[in-house]
N, C-alpha and C. Protein backbone atom coordinates (compact mmCIF):
# COMPACT_ATOMS: atom_id res chain seq x y z
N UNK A 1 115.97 32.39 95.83
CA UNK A 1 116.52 33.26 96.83
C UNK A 1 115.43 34.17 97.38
N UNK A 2 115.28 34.47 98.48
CA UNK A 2 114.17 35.00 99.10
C UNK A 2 114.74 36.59 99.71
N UNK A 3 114.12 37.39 99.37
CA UNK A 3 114.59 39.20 99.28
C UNK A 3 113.99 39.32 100.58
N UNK A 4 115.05 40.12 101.11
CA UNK A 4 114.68 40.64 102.81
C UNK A 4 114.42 41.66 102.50
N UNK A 5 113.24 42.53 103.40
CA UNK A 5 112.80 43.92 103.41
C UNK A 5 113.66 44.61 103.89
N UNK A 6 114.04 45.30 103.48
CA UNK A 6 114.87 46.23 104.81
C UNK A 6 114.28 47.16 105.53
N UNK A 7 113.25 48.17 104.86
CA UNK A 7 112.03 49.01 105.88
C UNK A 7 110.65 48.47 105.68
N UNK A 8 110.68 49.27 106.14
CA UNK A 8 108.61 49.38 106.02
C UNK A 8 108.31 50.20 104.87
N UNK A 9 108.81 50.90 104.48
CA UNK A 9 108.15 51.27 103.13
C UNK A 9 108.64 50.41 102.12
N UNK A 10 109.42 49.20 102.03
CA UNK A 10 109.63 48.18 101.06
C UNK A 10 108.18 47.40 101.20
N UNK A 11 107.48 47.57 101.60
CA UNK A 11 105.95 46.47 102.19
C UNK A 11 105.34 47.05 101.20
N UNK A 12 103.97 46.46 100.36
CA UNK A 12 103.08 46.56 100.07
C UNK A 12 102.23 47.55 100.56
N UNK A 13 101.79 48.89 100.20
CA UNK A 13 100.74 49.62 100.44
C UNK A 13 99.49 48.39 100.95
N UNK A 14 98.63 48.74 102.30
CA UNK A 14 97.87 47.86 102.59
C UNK A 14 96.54 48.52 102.88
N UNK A 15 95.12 48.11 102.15
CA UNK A 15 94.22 49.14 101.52
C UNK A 15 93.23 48.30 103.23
N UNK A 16 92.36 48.97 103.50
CA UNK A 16 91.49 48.82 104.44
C UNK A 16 90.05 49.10 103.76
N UNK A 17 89.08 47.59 103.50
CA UNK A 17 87.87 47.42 103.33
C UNK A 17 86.15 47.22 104.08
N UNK A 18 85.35 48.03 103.15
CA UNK A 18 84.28 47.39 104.26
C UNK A 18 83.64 46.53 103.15
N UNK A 19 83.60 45.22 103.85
CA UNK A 19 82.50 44.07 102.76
C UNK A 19 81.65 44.03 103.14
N UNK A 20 80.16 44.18 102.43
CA UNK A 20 78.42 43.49 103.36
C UNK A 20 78.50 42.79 101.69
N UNK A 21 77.21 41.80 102.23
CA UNK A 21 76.61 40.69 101.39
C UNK A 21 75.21 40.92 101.78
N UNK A 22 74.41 41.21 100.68
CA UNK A 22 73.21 41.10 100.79
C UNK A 22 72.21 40.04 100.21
N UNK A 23 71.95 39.18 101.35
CA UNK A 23 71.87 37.74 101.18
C UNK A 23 70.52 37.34 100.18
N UNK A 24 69.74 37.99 99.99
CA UNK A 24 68.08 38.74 99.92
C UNK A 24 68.60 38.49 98.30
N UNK A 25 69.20 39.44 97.92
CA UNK A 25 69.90 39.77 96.24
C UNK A 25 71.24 39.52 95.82
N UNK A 26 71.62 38.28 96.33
CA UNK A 26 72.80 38.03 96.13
C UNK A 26 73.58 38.99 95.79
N UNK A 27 74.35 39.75 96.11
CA UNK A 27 75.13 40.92 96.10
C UNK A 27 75.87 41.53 97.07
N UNK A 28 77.35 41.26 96.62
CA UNK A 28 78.69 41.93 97.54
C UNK A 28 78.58 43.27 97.47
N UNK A 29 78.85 43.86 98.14
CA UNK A 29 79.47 45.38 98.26
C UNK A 29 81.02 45.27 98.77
N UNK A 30 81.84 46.13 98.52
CA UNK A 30 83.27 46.73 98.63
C UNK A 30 83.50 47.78 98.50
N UNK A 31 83.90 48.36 99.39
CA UNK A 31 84.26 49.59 99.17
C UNK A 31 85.71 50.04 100.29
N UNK A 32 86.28 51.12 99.60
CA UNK A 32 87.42 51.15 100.12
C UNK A 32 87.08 52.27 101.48
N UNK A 33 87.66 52.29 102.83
CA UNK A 33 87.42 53.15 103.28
C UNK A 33 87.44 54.48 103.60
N UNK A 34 87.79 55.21 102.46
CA UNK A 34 88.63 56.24 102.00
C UNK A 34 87.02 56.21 100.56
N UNK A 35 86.48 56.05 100.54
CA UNK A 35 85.37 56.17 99.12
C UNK A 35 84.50 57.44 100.44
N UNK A 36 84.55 57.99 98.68
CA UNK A 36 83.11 58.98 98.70
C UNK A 36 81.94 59.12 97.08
N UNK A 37 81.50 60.19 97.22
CA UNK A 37 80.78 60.15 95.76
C UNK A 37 81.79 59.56 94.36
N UNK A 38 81.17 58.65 93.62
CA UNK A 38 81.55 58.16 93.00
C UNK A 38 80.97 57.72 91.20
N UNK A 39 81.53 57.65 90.44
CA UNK A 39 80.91 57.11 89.11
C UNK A 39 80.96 55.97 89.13
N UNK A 40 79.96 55.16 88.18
CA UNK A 40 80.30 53.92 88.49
C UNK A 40 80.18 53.15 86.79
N UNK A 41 80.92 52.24 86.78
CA UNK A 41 80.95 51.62 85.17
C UNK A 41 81.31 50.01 85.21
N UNK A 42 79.91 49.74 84.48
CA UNK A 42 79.69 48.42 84.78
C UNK A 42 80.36 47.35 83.70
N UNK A 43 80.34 45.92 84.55
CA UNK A 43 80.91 44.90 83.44
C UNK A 43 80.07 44.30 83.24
N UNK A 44 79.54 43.89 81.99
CA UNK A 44 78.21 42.98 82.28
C UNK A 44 78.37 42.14 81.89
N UNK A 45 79.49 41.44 81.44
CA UNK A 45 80.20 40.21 81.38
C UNK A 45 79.98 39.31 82.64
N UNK A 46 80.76 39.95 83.50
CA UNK A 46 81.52 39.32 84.47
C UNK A 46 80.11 39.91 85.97
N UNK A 47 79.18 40.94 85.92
CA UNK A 47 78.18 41.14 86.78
C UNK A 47 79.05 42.56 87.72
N UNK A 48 79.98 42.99 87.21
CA UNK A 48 81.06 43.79 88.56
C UNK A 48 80.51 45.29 88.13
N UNK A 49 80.19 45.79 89.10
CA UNK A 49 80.19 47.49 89.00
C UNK A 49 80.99 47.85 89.64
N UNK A 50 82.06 48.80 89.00
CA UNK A 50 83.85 49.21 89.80
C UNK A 50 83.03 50.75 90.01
N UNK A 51 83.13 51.28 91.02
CA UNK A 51 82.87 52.65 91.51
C UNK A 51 84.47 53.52 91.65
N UNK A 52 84.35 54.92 90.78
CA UNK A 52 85.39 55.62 91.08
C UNK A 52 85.10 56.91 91.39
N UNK A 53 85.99 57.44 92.53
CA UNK A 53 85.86 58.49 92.71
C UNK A 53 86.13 59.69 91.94
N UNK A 54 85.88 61.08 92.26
CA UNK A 54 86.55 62.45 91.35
C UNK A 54 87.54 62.17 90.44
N UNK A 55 88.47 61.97 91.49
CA UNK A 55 89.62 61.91 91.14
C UNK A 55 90.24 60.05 89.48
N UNK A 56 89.09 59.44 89.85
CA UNK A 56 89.56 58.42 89.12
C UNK A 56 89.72 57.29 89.66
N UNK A 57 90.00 57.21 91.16
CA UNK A 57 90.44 55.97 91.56
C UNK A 57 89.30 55.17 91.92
N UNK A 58 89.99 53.91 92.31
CA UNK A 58 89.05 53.00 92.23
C UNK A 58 88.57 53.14 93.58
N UNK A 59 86.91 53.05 94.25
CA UNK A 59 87.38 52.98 95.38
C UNK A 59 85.84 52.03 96.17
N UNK A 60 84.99 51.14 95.16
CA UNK A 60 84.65 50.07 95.18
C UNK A 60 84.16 49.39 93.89
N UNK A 61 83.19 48.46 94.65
CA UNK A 61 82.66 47.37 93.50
C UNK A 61 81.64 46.93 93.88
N UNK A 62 80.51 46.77 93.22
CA UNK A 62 79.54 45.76 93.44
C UNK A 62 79.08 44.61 92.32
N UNK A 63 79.65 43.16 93.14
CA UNK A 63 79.37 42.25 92.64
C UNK A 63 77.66 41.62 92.76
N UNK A 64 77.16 41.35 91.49
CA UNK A 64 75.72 40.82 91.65
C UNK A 64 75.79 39.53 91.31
N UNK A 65 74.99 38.42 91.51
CA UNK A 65 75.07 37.06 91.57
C UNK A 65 76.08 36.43 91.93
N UNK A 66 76.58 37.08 93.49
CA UNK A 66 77.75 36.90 93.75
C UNK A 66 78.27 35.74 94.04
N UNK A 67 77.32 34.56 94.58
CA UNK A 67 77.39 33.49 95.24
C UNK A 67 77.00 32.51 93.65
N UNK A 68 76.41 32.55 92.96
CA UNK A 68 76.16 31.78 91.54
C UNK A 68 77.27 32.07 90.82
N UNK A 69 77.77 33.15 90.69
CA UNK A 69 78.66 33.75 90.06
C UNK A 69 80.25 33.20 90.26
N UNK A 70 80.87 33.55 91.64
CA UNK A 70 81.94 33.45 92.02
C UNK A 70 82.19 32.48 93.01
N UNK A 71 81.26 32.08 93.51
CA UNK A 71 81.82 30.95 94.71
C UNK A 71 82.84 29.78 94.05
N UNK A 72 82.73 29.67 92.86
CA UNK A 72 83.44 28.37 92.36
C UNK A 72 84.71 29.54 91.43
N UNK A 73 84.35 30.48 91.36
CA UNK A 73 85.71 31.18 90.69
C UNK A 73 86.48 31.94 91.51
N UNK A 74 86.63 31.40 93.15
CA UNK A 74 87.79 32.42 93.70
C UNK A 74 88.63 32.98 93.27
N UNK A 75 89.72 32.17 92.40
CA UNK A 75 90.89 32.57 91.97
C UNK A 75 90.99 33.60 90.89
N UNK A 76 90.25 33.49 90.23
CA UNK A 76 89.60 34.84 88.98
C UNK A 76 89.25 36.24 89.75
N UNK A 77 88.31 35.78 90.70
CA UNK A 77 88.19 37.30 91.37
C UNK A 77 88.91 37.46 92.59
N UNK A 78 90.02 36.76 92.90
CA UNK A 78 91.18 37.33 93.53
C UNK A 78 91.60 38.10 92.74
N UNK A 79 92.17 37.76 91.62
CA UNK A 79 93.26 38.49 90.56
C UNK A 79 92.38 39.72 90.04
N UNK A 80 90.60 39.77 89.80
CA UNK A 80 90.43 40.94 89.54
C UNK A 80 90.77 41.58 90.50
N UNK A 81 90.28 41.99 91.74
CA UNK A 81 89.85 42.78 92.61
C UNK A 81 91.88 43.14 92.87
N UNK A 82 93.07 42.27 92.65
CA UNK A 82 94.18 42.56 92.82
C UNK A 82 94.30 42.96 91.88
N UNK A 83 93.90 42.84 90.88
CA UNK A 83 94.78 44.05 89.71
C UNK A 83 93.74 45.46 89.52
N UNK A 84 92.60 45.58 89.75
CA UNK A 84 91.63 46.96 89.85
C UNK A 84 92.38 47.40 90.75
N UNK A 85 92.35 46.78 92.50
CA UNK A 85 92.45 47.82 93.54
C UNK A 85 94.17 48.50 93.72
N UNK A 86 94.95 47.58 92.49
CA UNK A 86 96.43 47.86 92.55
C UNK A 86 96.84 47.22 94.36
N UNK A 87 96.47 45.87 94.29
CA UNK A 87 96.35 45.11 95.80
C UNK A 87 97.50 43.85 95.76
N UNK A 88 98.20 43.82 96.54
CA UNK A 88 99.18 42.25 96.54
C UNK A 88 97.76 41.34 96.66
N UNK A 89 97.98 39.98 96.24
CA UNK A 89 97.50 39.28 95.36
C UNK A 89 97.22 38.75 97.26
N UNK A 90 97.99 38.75 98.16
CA UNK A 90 97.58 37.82 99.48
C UNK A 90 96.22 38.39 100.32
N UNK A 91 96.73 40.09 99.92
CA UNK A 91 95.17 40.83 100.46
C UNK A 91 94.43 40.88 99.95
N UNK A 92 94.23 40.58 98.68
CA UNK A 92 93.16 40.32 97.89
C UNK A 92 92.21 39.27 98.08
N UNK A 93 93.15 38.12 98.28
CA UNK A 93 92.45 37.03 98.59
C UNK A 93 91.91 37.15 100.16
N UNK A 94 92.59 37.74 100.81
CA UNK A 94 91.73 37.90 102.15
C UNK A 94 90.48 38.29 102.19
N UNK A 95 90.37 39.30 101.31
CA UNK A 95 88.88 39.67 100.50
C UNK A 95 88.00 38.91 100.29
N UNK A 96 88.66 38.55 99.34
CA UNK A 96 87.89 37.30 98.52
C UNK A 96 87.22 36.12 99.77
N UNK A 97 88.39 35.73 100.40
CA UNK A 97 87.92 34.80 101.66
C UNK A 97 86.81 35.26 102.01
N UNK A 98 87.18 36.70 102.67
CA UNK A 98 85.83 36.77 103.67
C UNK A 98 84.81 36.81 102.93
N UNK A 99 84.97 37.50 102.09
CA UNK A 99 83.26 37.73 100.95
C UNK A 99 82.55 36.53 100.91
N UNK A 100 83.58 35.21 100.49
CA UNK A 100 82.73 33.94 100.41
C UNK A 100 81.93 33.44 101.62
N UNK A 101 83.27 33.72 103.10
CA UNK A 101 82.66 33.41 103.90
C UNK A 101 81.28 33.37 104.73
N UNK A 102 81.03 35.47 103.95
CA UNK A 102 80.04 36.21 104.79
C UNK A 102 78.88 35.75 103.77
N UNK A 103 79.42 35.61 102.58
CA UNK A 103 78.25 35.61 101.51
C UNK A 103 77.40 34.13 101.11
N UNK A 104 78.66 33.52 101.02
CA UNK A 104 78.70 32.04 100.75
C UNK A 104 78.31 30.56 101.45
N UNK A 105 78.27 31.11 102.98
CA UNK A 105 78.02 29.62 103.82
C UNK A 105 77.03 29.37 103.72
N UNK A 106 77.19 28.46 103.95
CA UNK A 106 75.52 27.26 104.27
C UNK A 106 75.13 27.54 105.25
């Protein structure tokens, strides 16, 4: 059974990003557009530095070996970047899209 919205505040909060790829050092940037000074705490697992502001929130990331790293794991860093940024899983991947796109082509 498929749930009808009834307003606009039944919608998904919808976050507005800036992505660059720096092709030189393989490395995404993200950041939310609403970021200012920030801490930052790294994964060195996975290559991700999550940047948070004062307050705590999340409000980017920088992925390193982004194109070695993730081009073959879209679906993994959809679901991160949707469960860090507290993001529906469809804008996430829009993310994700473009990042590969900008970062990733031949």
């Amino acid at each position: 059974m498929t749930k009808m919205i009834k307003s606009v505040s039944e919608l998904p909060e919808t976050v507005s990003f800036s992505v660059s790829y720096d092709r030189r050092t393989d490395v995404l940037y993200i950041s939310t557009l609403a970021s200012g000074g920030s801490d930052a705490r790294y994964d060195g697992r996975h290559g991700i530095i999550w940047r948070y502001d004062d307050a705590g929130n999340l409000v980017g990331a920088t992925f390193t070996d982004f194109c070695d790293r993730w081009s073959g794991n879209k679906d993994d860093l959809t679901a991160r970047i949707s469960k860090r940024f507290h993001l529906p899983e469809l804008q996430a991947n829009k993310v994700v899209e473009h990042a590969l796109t900008i970062g990733c082509a031949v």
